[in-house]
Every structure is written in C-alpha cells, then in structure tokens.
Protein backbone atom coordinates (compact mmCIF):
# COMPACT_ATOMS: atom_id res chain seq x y z
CA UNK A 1 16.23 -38.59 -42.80
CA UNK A 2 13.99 -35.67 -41.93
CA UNK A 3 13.12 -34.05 -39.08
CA UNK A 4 10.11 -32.94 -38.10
CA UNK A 5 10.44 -29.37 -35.85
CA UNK A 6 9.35 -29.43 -32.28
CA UNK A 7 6.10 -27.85 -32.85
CA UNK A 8 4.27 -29.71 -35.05
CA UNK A 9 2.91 -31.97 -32.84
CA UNK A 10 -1.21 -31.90 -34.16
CA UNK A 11 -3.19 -30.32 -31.63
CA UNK A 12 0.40 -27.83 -30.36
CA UNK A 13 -0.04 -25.21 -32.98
CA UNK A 14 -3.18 -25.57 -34.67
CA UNK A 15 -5.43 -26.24 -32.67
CA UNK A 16 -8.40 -23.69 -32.50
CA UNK A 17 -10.28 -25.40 -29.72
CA UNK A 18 -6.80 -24.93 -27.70
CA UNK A 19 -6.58 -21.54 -27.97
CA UNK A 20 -10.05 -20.42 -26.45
CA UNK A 21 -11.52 -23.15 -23.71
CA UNK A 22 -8.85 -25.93 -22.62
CA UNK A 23 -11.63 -28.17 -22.60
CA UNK A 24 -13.19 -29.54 -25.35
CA UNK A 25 -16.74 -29.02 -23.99
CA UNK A 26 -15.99 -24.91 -22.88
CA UNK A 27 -16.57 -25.63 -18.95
CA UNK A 28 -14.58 -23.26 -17.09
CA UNK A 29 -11.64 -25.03 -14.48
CA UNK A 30 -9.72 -23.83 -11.97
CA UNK A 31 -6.83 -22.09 -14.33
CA UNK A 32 -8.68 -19.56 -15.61
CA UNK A 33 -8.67 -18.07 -12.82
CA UNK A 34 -5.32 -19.52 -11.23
CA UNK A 35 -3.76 -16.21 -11.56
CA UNK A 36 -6.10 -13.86 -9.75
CA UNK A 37 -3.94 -13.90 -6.57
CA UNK A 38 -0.73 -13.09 -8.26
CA UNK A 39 -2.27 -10.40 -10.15
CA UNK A 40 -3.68 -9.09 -6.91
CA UNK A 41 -0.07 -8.71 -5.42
CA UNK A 42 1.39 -7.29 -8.06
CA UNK A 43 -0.95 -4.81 -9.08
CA UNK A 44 -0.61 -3.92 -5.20
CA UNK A 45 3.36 -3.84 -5.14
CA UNK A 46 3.80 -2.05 -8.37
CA UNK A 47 1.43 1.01 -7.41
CA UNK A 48 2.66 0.65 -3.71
CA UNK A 49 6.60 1.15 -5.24
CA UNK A 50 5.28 4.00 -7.69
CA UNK A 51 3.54 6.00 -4.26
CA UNK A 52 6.55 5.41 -2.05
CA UNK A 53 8.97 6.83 -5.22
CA UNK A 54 6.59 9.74 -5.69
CA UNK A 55 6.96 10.09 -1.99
CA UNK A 56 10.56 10.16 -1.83
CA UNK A 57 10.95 12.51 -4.85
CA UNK A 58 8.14 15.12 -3.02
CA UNK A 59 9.17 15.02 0.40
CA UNK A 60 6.07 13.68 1.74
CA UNK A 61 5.23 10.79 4.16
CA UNK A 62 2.55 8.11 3.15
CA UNK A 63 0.36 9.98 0.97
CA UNK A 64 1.21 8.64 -2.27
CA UNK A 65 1.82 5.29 -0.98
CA UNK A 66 -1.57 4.97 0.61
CA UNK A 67 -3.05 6.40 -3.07
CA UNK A 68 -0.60 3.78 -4.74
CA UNK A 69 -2.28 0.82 -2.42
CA UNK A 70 -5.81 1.79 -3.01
CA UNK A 71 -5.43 2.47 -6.88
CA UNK A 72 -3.56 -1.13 -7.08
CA UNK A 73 -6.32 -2.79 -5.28
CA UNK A 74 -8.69 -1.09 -7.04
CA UNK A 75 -7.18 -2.18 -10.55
CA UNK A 76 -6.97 -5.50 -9.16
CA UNK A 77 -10.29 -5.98 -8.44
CA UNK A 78 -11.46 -4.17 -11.65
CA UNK A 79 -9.36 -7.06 -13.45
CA UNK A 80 -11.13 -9.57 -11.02
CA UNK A 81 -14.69 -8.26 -12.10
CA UNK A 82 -13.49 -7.82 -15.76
CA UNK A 83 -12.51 -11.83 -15.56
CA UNK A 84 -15.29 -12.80 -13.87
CA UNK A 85 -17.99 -11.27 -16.06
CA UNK A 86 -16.50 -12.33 -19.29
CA UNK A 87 -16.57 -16.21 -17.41
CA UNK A 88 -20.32 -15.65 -16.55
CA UNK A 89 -21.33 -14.28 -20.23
CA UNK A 90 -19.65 -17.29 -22.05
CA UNK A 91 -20.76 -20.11 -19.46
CA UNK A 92 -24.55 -18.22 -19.38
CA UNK A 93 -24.08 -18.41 -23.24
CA UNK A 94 -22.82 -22.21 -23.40
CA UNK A 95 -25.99 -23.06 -21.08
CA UNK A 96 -28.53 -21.42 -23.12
CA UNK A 97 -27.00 -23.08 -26.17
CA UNK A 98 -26.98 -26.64 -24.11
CA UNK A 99 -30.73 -25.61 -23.36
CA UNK A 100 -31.73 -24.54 -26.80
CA UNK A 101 -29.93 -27.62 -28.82
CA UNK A 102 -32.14 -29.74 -25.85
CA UNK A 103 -35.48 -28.63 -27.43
CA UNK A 104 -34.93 -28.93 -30.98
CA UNK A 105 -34.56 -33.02 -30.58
C-alpha cells in the first residue's frame, strides 16, 4: 500500500495561480487586506514598548513614547499606502488588459 504525503493534494503545492491572486480571475477580496488593522496595532504597540523602555532607561517622562506612537503609526500607514498602491497598479493593470483583449475581437 502506498501513501501519498499530506501535501500533494493538486492545486496545495503547485499551484502558481495560488500563490499570487486567490482568485482565478485576479479580483482583489476582502483578505488582502484583512490584516491592515492588526498590523496597525502592532506596529503601534511595538514602537510604543520600545519609547516607554528608552524612557525608563533615560530617565525621562513621555518623550520617547510619544516618538514611539507617532513613528508606529507612521510605519503603519506607510505599509497601508505601500499595500494599497501595489492593489491599485495590478487591478489598473488587469483592467487595461480586460480593455485591450475587448478590442482585438
């Protein structure tokens, strides 16, 4: 008897169109950008911890902190912009290629 391994399932592994656009026709969904607000809050948190250690280690109040909270946002919405632009190029991209392959028939 043989056993086939848990992964080679066609379409687990191998699948090209799986690994760039989970749909077969490249529209963007919802979980592409399902993890914006988690990214948010931990950018935030991790720079928030890193002022408020710097803070303890220099003696001062909220100065770092406040620099921590602003540079995490400001990552955070850097990655949001990032995300968002690369979504616009490709679905600007698929439309123009929708439009194009429209006039040639």
């Amino acid at each position: 008897m043989i056993h086939k391994p848990l992964n080679s399932t066609p379409g687990m592994r191998d699948d090209p169109a799986r690994k760039t656009d989970p749909k077969p026709n490249g529209e963007l969904t919802l979980s592409h950008f399902a993890g914006i607000g988690l990214q948010f809050a931990i950018a935030i948190v991790l720079f928030l911890l890193g002022g408020q250690w710097v803070d303890r280690k220099l003696g001062t109040s909220p100065a770092f902190l406040l620099i921590g909270v602003f540079i995490g946002g400001s990552a955070a919405f850097y990655g949001l912009y990032r995300r968002v632009t690369k979504a616009q190029k490709a679905d600007d991209e698929r439309r123009r290629l929708r439009r194009d392959s429209g006039r040639k028939t």
